[in-house]
Structure formats: structure tokens, C-alpha cells
C-alpha atoms as a PDB file:
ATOM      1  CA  UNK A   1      23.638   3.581 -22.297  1.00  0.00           C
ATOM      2  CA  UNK A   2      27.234   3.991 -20.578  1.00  0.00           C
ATOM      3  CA  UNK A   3      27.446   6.953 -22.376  1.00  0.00           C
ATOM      4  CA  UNK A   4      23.991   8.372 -21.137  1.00  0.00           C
ATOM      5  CA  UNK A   5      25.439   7.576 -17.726  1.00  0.00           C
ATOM      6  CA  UNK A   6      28.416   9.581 -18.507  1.00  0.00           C
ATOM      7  CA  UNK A   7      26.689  12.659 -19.809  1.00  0.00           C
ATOM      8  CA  UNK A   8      24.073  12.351 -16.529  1.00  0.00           C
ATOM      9  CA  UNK A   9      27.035  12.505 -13.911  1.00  0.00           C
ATOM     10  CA  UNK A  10      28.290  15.295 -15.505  1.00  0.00           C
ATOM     11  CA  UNK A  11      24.787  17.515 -16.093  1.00  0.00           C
ATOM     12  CA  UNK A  12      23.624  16.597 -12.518  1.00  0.00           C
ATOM     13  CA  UNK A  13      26.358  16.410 -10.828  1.00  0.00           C
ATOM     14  CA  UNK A  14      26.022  12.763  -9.975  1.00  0.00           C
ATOM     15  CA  UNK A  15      28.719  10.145  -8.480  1.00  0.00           C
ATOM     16  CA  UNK A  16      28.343   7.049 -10.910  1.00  0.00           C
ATOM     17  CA  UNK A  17      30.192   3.698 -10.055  1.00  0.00           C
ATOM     18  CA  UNK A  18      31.983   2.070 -13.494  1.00  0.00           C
ATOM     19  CA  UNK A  19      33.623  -1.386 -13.947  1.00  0.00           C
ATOM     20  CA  UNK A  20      36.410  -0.516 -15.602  1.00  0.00           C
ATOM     21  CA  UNK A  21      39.499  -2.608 -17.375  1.00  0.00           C
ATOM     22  CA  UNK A  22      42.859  -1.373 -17.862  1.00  0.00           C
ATOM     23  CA  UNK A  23      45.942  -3.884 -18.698  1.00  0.00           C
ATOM     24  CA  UNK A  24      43.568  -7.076 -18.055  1.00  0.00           C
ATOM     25  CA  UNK A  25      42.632  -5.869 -14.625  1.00  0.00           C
ATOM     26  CA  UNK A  26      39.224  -5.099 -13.657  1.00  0.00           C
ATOM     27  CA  UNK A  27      38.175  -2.554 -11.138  1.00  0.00           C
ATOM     28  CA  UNK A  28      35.114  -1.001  -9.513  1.00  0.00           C
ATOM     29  CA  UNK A  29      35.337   2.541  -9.153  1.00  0.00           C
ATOM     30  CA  UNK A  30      33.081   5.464  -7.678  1.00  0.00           C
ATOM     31  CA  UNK A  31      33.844   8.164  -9.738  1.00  0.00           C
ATOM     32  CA  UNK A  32      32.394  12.103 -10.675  1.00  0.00           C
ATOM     33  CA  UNK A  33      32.521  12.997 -14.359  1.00  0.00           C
ATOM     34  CA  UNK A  34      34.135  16.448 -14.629  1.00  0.00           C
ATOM     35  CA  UNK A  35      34.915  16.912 -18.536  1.00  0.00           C
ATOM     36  CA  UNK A  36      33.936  14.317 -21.254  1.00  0.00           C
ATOM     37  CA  UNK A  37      36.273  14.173 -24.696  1.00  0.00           C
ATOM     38  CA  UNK A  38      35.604  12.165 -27.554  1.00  0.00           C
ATOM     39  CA  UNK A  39      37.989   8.873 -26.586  1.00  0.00           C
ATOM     40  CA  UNK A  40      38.095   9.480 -22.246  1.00  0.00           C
ATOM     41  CA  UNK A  41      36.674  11.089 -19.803  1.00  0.00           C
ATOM     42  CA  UNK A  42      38.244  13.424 -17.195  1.00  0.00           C
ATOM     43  CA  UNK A  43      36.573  12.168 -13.452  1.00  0.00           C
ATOM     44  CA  UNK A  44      37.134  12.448  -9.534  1.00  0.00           C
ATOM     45  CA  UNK A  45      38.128   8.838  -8.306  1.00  0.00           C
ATOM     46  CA  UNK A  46      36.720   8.634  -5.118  1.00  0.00           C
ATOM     47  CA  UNK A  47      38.864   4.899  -5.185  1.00  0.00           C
ATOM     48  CA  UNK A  48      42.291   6.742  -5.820  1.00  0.00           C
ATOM     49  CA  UNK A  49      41.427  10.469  -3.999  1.00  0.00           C
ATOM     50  CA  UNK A  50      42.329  12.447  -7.255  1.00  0.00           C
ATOM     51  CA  UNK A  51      41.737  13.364 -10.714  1.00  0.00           C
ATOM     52  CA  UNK A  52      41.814  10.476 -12.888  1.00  0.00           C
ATOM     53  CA  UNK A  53      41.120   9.831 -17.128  1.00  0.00           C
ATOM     54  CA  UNK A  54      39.500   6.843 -18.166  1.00  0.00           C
ATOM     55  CA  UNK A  55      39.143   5.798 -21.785  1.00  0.00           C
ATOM     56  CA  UNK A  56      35.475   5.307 -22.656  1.00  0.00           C
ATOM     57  CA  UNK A  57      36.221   2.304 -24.526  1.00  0.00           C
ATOM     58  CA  UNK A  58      37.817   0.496 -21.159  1.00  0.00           C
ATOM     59  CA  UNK A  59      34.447   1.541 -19.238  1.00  0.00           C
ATOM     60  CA  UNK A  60      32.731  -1.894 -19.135  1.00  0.00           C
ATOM     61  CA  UNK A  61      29.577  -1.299 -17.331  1.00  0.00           C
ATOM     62  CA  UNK A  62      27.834   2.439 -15.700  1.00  0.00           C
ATOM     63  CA  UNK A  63      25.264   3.193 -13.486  1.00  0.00           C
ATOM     64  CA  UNK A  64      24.695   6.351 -11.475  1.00  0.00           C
ATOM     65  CA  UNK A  65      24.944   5.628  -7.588  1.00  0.00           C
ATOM     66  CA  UNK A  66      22.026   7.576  -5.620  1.00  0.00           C
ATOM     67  CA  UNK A  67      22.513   6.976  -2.108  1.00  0.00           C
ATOM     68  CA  UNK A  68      26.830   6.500  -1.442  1.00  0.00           C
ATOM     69  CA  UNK A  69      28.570   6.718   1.521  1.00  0.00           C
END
């Protein structure tokens, strides 16, 4: 399903919020999928203002945000 989510932001151009772990520390993070790679994914971090790469196996939880800010 996450990567459904994944794929969706990217096609429609969606913002999608992930719970994401890196180093034991869990985040919440608004984020717009701009390329997708077979290990990460390249995204807009609307938490950290910039271009950021997640590993897809660190993304705990997706869902595709409809109505944010």
C-alpha cells in the first residue's frame, strides 16, 4: 500500500504525509514525491524546506493528504 501511495503522489502530483524512522527516531513528514528508485525515493520536505531522499524501507506508514495547509 505505501508503495501505491508513493507512486500516487508522484502521478498526481499529490502532497502525502509519511511516518518515517531514521537512526531510532521517528518523524512525521509532509512530503511531494518527485523521482522514485528502487531502494528511496527523491521528495520535497515541506518539514525541512528542501529536497530530501528517504529510503522506502524506513517509510513506516503513507497516506496522501487532500486538504493541507
Amino acid at each position: 500500500m505505501i508503495d501505491y501511495i508513493i507512486k500516487k503522489s508522484l502521478s498526481d502530483d499529490k502532497i502525502i504525509q509519511i511516518i518515517y524512522i531514521k537512526k531510532e527516531v521517528i518523524t512525521k513528514r509532509n512530503i511531494k514525491v518527485k523521482e522514485i528508485y528502487p531502494e528511496k525515493i527523491k521528495a520535497y520536505c515541506y518539514l525541512r524546506k528542501e529536497i530530501r531522499y528517504f529510503k522506502k524501507e524506513n517509510i513506516l506508514s503513507a497516506k496522501i493528504i487532500e486538504d493541507w495547509r
